[in-house]
PDB file of N, CA and C in Angstrom:
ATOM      1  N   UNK A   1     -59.332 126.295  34.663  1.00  0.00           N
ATOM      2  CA  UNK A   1     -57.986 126.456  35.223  1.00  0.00           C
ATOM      3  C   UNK A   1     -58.042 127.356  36.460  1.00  0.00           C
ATOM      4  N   UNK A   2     -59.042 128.562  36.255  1.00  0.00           N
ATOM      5  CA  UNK A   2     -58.562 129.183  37.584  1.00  0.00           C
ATOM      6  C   UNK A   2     -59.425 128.851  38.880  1.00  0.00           C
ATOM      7  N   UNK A   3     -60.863 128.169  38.341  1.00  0.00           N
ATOM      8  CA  UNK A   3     -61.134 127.079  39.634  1.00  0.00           C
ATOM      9  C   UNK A   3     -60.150 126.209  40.402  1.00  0.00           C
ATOM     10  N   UNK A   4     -59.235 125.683  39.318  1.00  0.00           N
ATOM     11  CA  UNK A   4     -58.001 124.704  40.260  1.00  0.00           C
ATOM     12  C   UNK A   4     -56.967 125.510  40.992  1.00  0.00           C
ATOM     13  N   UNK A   5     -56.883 126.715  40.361  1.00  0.00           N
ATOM     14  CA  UNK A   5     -55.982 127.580  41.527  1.00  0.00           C
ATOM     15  C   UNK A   5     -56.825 127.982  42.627  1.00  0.00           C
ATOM     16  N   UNK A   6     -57.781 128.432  42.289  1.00  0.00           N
ATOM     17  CA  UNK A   6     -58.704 128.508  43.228  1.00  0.00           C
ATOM     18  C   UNK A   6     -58.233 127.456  44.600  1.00  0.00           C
ATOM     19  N   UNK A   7     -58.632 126.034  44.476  1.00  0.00           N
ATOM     20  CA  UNK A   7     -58.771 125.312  45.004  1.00  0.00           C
ATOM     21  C   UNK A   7     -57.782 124.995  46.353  1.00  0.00           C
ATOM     22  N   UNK A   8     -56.571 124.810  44.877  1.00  0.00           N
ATOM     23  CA  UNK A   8     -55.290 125.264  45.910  1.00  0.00           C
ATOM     24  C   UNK A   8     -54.982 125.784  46.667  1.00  0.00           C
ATOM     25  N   UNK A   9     -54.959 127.495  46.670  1.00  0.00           N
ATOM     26  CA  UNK A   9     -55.756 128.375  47.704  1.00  0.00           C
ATOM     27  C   UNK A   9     -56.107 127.853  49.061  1.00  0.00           C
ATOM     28  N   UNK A  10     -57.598 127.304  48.573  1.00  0.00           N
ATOM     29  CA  UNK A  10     -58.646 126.937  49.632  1.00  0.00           C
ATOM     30  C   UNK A  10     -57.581 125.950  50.733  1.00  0.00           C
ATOM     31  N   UNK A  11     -56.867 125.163  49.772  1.00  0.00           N
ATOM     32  CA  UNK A  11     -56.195 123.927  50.608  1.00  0.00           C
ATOM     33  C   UNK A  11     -55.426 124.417  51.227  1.00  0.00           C
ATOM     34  N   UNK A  12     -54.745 125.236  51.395  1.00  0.00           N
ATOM     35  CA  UNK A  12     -53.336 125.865  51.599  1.00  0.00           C
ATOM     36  C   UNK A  12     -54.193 126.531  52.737  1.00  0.00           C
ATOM     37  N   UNK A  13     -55.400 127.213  52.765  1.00  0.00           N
ATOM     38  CA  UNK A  13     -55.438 127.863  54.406  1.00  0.00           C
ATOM     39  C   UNK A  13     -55.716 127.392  55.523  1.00  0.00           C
ATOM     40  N   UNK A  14     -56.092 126.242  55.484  1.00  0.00           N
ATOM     41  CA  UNK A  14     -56.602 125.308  56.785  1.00  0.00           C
ATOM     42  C   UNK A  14     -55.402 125.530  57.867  1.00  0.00           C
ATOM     43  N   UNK A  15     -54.448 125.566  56.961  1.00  0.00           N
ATOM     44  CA  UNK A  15     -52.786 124.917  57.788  1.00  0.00           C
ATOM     45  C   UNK A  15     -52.615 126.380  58.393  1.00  0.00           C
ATOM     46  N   UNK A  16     -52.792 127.342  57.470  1.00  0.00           N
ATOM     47  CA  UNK A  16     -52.041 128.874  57.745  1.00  0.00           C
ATOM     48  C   UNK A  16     -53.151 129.280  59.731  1.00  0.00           C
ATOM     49  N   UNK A  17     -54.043 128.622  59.395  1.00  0.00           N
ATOM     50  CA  UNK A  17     -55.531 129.081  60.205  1.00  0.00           C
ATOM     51  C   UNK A  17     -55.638 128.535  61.284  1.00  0.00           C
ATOM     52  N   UNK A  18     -54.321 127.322  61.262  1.00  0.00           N
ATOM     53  CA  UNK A  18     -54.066 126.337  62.738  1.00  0.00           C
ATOM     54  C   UNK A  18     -53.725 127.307  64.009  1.00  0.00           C
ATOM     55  N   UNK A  19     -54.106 126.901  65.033  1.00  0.00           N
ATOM     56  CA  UNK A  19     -53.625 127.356  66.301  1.00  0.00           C
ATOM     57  C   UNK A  19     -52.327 127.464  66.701  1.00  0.00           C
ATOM     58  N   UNK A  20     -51.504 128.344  67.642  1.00  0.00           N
ATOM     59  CA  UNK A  20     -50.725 127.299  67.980  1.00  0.00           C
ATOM     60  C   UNK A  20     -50.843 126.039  68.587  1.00  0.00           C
ATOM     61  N   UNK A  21     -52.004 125.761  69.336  1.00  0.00           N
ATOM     62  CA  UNK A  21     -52.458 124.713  70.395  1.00  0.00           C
ATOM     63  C   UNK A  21     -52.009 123.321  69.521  1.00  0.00           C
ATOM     64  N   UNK A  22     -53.147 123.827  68.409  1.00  0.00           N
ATOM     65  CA  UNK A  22     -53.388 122.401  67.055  1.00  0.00           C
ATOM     66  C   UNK A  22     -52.070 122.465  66.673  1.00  0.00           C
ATOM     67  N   UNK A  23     -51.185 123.515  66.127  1.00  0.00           N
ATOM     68  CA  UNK A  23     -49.885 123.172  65.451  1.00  0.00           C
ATOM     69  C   UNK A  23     -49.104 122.297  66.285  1.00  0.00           C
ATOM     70  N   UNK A  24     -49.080 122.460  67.845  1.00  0.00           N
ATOM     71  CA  UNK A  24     -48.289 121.526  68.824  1.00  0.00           C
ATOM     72  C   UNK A  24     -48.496 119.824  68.652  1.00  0.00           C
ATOM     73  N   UNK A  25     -49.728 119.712  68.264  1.00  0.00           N
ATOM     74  CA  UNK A  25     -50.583 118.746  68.523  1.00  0.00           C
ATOM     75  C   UNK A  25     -50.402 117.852  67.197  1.00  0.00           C
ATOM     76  N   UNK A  26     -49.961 118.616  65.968  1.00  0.00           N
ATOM     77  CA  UNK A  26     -49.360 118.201  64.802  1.00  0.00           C
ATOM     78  C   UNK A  26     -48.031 117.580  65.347  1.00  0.00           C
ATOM     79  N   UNK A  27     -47.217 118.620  65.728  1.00  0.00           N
ATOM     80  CA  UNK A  27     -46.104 118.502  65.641  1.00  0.00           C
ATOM     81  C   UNK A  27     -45.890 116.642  66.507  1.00  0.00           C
ATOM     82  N   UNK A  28     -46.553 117.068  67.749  1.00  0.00           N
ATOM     83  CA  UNK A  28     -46.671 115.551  68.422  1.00  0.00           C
ATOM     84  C   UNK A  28     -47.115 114.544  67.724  1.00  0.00           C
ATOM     85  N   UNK A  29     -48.184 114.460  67.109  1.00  0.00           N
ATOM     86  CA  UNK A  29     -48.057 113.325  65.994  1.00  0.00           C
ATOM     87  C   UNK A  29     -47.372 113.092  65.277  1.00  0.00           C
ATOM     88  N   UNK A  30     -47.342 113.976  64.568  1.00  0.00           N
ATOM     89  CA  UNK A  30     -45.636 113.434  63.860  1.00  0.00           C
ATOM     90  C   UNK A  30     -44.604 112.702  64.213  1.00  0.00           C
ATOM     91  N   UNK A  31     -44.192 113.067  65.708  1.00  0.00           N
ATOM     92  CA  UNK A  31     -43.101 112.652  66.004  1.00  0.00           C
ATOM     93  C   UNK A  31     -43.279 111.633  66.957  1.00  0.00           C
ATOM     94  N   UNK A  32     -44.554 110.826  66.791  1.00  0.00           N
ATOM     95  CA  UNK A  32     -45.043 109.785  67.106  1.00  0.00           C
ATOM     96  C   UNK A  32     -44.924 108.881  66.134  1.00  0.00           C
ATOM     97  N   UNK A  33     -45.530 109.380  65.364  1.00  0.00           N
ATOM     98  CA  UNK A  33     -45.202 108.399  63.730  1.00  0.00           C
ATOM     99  C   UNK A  33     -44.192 108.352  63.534  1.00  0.00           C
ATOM    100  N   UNK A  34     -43.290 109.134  63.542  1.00  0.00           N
ATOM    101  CA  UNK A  34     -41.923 109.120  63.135  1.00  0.00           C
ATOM    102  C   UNK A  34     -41.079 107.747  64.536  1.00  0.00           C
ATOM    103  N   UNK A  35     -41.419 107.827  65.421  1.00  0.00           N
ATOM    104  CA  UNK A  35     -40.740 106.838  66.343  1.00  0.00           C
ATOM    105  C   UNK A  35     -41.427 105.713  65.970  1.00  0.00           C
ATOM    106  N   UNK A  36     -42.897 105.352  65.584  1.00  0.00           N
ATOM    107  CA  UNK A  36     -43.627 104.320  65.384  1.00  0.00           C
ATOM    108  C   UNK A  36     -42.847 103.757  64.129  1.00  0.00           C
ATOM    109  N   UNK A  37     -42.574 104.570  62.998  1.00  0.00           N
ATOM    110  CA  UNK A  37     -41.842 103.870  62.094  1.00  0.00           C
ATOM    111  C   UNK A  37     -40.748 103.292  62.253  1.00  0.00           C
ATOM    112  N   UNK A  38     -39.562 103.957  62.875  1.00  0.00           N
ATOM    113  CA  UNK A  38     -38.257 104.109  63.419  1.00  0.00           C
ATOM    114  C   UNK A  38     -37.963 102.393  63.832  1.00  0.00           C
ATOM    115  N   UNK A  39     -39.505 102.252  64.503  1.00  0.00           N
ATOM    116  CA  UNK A  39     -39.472 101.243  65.935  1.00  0.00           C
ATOM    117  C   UNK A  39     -39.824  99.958  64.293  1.00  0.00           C
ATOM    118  N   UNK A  40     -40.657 100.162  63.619  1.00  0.00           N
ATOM    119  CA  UNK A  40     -40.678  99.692  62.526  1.00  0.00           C
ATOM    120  C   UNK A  40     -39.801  98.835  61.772  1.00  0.00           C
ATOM    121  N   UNK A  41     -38.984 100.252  61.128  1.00  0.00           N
ATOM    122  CA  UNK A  41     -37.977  99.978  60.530  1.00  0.00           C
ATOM    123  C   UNK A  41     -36.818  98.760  61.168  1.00  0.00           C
ATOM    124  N   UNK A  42     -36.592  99.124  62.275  1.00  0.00           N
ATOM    125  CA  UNK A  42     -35.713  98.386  63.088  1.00  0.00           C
ATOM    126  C   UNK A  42     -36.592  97.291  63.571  1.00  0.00           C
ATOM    127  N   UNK A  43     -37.519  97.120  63.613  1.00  0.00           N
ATOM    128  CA  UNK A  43     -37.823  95.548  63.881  1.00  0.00           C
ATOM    129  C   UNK A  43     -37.341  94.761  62.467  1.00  0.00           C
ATOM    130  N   UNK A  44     -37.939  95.219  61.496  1.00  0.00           N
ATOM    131  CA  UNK A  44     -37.575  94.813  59.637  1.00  0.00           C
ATOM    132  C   UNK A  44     -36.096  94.239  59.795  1.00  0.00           C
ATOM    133  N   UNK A  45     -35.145  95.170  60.426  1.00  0.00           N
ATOM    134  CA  UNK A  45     -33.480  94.931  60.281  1.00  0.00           C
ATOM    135  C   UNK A  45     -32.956  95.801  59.592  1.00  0.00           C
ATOM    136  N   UNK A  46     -33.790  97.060  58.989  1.00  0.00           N
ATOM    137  CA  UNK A  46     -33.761  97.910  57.888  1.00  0.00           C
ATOM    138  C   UNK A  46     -32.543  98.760  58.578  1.00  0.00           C
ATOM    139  N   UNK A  47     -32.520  99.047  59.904  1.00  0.00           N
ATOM    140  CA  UNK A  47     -31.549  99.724  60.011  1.00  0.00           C
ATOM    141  C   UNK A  47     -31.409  99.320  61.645  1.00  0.00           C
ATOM    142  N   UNK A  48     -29.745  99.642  61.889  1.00  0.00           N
ATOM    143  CA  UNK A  48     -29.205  98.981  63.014  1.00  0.00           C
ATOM    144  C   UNK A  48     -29.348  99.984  64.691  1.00  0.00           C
ATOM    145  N   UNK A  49     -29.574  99.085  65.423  1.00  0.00           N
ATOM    146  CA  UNK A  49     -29.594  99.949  67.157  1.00  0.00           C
ATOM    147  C   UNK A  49     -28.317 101.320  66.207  1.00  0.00           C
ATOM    148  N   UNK A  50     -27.228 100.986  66.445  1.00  0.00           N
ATOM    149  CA  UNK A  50     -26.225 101.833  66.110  1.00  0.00           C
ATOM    150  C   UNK A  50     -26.379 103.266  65.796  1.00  0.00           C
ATOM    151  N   UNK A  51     -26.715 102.858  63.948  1.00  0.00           N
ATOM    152  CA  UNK A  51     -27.796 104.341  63.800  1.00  0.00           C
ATOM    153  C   UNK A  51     -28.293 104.771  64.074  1.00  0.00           C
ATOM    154  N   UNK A  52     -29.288 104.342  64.760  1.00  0.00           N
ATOM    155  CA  UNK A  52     -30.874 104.626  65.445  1.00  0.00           C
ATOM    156  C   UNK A  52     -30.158 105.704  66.794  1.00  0.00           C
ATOM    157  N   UNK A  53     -29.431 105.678  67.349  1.00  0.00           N
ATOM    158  CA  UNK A  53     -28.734 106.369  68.421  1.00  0.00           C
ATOM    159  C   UNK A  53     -28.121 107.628  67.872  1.00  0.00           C
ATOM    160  N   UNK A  54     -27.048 106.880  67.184  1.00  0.00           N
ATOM    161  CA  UNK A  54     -26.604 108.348  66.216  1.00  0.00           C
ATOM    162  C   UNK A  54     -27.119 109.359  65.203  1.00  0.00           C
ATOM    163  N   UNK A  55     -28.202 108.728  64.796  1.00  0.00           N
ATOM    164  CA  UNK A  55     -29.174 110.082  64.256  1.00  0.00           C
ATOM    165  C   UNK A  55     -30.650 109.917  64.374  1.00  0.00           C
ATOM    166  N   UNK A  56     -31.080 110.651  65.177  1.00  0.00           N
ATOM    167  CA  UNK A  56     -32.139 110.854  66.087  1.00  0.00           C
ATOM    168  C   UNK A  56     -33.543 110.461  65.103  1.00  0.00           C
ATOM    169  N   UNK A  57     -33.696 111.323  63.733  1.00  0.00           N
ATOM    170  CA  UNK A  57     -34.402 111.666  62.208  1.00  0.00           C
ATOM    171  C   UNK A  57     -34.451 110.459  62.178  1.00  0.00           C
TER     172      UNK A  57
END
């Protein structure tokens, strides 16, 4: 058991240990993916131009 907390730990500092440079660089992917889906979704029909304007998320 306390190897798996352990572990957890370990996982949890990569993120704390980011740059700001790398955190920017997250953040931009993200919100790449997030338009890549968006662009996604709305090809599907899943959701309308309409929405897509009125809430940005």
């Amino acid at each position: 058991d306390d190897g798996h907390v352990i572990d957890l730990v370990k996982d949890q500092l990569p993120e704390l240990q980011l740059s700001e440079e790398d955190r920017q660089k997250n953040l931009e992917l993200l919100e790449e993916a997030k338009k890549v889906s968006d662009r996604f979704l709305q090809r599907r029909g899943r959701r309308s131009t309409c929405s897509l304007t009125e809430s940005p998320t």
